[in-house]
N, C-alpha and C. Protein backbone atom coordinates (compact mmCIF):
# COMPACT_ATOMS: atom_id res chain seq x y z
N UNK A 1 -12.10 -19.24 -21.90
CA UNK A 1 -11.37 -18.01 -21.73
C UNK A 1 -10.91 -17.51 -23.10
N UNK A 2 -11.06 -16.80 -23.22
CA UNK A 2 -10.73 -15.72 -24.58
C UNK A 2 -9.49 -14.84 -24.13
N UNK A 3 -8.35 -14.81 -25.41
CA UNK A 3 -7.38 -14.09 -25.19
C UNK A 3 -7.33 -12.62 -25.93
N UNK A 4 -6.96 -11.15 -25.06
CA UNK A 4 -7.43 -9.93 -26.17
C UNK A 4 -5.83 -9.29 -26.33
N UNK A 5 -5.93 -9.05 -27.06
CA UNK A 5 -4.32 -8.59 -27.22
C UNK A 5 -4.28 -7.20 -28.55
N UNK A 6 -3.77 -5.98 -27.38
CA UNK A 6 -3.62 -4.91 -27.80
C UNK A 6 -3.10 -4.52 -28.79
N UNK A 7 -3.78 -4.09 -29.87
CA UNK A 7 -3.42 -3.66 -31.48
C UNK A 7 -2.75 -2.58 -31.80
N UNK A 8 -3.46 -1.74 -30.90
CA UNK A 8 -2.84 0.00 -30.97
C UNK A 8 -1.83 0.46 -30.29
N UNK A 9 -1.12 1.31 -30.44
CA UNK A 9 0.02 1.87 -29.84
C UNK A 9 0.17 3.08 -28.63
N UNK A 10 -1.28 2.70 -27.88
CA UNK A 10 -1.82 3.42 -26.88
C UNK A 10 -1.99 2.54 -25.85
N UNK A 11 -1.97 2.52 -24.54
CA UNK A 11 -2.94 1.67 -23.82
C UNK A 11 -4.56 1.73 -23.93
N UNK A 12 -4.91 0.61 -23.69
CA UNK A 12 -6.40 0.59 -23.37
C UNK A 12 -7.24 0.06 -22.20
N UNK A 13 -7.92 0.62 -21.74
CA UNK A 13 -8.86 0.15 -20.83
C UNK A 13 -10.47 -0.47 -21.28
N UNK A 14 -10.25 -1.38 -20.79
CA UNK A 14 -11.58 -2.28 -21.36
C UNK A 14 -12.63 -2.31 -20.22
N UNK A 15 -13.35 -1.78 -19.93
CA UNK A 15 -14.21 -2.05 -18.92
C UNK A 15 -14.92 -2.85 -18.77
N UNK A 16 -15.35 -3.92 -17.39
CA UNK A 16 -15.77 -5.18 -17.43
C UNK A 16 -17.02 -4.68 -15.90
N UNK A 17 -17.84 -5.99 -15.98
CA UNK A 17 -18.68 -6.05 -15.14
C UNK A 17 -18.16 -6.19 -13.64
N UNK A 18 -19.11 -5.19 -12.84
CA UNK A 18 -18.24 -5.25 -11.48
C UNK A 18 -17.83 -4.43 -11.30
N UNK A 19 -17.68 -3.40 -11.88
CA UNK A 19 -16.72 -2.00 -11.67
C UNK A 19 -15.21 -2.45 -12.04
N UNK A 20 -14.97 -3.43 -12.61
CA UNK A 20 -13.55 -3.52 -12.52
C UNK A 20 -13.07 -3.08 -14.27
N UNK A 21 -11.72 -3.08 -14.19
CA UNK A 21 -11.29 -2.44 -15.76
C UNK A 21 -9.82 -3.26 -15.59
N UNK A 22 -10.02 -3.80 -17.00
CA UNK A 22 -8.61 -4.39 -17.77
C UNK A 22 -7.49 -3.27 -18.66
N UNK A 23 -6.45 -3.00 -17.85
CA UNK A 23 -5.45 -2.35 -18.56
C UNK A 23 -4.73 -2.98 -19.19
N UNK A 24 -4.50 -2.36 -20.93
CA UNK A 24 -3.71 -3.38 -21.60
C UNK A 24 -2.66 -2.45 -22.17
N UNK A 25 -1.35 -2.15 -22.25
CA UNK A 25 -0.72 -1.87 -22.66
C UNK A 25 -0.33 -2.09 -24.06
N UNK A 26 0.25 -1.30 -24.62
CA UNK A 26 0.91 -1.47 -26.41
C UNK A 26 1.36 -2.88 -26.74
N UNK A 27 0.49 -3.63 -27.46
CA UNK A 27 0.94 -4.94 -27.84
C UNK A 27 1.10 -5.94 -26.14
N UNK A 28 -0.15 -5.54 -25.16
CA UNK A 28 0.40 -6.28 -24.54
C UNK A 28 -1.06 -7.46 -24.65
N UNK A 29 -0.99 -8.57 -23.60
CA UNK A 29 -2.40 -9.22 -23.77
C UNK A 29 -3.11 -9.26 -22.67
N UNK A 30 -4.21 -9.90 -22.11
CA UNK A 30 -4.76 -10.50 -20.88
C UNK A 30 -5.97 -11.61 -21.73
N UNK A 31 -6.90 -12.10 -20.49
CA UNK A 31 -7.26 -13.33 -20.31
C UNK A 31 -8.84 -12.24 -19.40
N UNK A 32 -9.95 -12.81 -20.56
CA UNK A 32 -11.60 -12.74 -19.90
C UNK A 32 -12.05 -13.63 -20.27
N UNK A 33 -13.49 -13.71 -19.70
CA UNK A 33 -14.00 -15.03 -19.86
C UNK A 33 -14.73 -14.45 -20.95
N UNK A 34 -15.37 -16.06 -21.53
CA UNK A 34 -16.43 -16.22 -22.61
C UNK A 34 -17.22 -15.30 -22.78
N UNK A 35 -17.98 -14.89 -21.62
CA UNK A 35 -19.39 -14.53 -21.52
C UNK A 35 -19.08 -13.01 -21.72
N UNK A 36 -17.88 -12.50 -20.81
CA UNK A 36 -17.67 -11.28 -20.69
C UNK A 36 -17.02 -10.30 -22.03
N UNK A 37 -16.77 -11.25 -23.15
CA UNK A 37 -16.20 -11.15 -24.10
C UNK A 37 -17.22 -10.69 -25.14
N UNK A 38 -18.81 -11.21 -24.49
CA UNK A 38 -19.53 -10.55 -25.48
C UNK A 38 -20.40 -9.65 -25.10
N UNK A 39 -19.66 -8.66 -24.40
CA UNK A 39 -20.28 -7.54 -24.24
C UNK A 39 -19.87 -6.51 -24.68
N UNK A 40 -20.76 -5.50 -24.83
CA UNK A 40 -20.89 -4.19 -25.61
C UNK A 40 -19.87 -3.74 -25.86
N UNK A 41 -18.98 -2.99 -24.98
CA UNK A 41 -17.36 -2.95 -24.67
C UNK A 41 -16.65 -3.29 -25.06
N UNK A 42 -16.55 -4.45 -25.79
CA UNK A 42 -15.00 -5.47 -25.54
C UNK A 42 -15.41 -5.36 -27.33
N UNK A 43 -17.17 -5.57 -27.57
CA UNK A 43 -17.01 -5.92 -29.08
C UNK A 43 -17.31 -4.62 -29.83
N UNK A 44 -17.23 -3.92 -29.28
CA UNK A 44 -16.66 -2.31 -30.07
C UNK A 44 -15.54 -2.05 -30.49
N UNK A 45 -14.30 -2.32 -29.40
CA UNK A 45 -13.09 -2.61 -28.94
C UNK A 45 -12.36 -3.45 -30.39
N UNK A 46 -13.67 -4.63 -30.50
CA UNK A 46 -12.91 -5.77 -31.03
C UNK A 46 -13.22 -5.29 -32.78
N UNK A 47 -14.15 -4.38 -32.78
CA UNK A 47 -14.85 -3.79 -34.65
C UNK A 47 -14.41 -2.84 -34.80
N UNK A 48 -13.63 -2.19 -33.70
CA UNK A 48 -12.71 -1.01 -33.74
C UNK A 48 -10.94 -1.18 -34.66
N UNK A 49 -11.08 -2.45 -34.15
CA UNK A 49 -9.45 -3.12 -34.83
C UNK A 49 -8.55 -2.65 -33.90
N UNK A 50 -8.52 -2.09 -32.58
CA UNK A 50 -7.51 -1.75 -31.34
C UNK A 50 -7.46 -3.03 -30.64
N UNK A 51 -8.48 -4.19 -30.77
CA UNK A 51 -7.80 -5.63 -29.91
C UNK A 51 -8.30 -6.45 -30.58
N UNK A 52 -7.47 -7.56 -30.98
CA UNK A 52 -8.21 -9.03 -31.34
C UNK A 52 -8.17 -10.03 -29.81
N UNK A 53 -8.99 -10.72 -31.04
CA UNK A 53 -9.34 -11.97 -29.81
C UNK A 53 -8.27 -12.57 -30.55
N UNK A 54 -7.67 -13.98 -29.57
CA UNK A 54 -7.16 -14.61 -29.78
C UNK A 54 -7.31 -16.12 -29.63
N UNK A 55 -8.52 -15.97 -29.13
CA UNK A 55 -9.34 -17.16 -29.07
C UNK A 55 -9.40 -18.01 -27.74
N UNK A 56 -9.03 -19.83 -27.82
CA UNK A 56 -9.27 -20.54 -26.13
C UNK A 56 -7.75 -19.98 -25.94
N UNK A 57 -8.04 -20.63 -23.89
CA UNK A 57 -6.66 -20.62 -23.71
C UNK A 57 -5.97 -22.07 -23.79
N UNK A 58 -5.01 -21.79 -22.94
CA UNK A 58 -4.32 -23.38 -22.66
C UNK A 58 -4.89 -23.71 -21.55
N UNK A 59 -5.32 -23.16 -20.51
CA UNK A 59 -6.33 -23.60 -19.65
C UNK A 59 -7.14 -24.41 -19.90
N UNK A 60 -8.29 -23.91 -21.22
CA UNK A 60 -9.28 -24.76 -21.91
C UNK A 60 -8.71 -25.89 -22.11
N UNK A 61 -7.74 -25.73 -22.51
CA UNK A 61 -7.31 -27.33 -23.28
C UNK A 61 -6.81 -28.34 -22.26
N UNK A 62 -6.37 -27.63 -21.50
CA UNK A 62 -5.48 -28.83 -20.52
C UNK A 62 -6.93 -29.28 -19.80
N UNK A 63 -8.02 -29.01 -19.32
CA UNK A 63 -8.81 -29.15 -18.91
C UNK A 63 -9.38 -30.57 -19.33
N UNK A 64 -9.32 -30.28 -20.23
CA UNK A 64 -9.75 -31.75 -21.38
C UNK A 64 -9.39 -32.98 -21.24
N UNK A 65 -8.50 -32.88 -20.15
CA UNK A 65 -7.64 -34.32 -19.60
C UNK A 65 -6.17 -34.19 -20.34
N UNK A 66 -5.67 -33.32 -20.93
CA UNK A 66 -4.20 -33.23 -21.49
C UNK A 66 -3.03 -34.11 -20.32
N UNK A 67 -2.99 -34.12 -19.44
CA UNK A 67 -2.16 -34.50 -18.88
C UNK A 67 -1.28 -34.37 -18.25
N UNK A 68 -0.80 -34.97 -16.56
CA UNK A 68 0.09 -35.08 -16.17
C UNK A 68 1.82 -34.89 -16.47
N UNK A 69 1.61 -34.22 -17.18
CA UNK A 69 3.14 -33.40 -17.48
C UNK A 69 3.82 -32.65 -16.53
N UNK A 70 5.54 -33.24 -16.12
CA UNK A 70 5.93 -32.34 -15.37
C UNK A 70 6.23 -30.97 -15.78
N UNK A 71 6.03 -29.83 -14.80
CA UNK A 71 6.67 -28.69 -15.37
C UNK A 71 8.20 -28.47 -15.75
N UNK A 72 8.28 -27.27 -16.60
CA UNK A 72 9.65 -27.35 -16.92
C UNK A 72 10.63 -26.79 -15.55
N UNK A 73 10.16 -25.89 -15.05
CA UNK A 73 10.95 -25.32 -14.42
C UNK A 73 11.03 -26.45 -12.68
N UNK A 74 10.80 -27.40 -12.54
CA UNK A 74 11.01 -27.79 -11.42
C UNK A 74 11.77 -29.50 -11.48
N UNK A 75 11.88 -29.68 -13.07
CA UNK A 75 12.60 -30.69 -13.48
C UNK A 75 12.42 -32.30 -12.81
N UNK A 76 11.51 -31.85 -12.55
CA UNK A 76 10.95 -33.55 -12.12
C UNK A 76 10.95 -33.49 -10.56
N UNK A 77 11.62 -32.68 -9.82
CA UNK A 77 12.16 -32.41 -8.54
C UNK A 77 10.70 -31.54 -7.75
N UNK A 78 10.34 -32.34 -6.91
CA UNK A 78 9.24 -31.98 -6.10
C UNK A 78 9.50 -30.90 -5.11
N UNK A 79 9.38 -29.40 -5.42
CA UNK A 79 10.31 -28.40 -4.31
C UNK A 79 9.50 -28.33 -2.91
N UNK A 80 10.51 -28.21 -1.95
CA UNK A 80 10.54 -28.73 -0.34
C UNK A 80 9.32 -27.49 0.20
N UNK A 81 8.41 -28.12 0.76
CA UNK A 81 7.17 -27.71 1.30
C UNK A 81 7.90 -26.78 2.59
N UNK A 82 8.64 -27.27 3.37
CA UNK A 82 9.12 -27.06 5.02
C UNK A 82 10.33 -25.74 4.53
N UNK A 83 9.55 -25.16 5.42
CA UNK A 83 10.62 -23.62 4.99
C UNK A 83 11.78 -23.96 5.73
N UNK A 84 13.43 -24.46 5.58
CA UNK A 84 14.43 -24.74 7.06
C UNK A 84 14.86 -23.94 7.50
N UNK A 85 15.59 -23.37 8.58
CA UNK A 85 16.01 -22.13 9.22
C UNK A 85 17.39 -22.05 8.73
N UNK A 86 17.96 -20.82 8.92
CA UNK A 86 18.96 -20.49 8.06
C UNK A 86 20.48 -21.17 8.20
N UNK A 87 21.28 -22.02 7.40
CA UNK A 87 22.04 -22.64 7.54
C UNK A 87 22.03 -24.28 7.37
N UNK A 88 20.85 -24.54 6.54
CA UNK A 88 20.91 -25.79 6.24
C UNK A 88 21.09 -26.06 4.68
N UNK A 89 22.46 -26.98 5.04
CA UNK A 89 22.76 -27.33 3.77
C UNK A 89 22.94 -28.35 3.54
């Protein structure tokens, strides 16, 4: 996954395969794949100087076997699957 992140002080639309289109706002970023990164579009975009790449993600990497790390936001605490009805405390 390749990261593109908006240079110019306009939005941009990047058009991708599929009919679909990436809106990127002023300095904002998103996430395409490899393949789609080297197309016509994106590397006009990218010789234009309106988006850099930013290269892998953290996806890529964790992939790699990085590891079993808890997240931060759930603090080791496994949150409750069973929705309870209202009033349980």
């Amino acid at each position: 996954m390749k990261t593109l992140i908006n240079k110019s002080r306009k939005p941009i639309r990047i058009p991708l395969p599929g009919g679909k289109i990436m809106f990127l706002g002023p300095g904002k970023s998103g996430q395409i794949s490899d393949r789609h990164a080297a197309l016509p579009a994106v590397q006009t975009l990218i010789d234009d100087g309106s988006v850099a790449v930013a290269g892998e993600s953290a996806h890529a990497e964790m992939a790699g076997g990085g590891g079993g790390q808890v997240h931060d936001g759930t603090h080791g605490h496994v949150p409750r699957k069973v929705v309870r009805p209202r009033g349980d405390r």
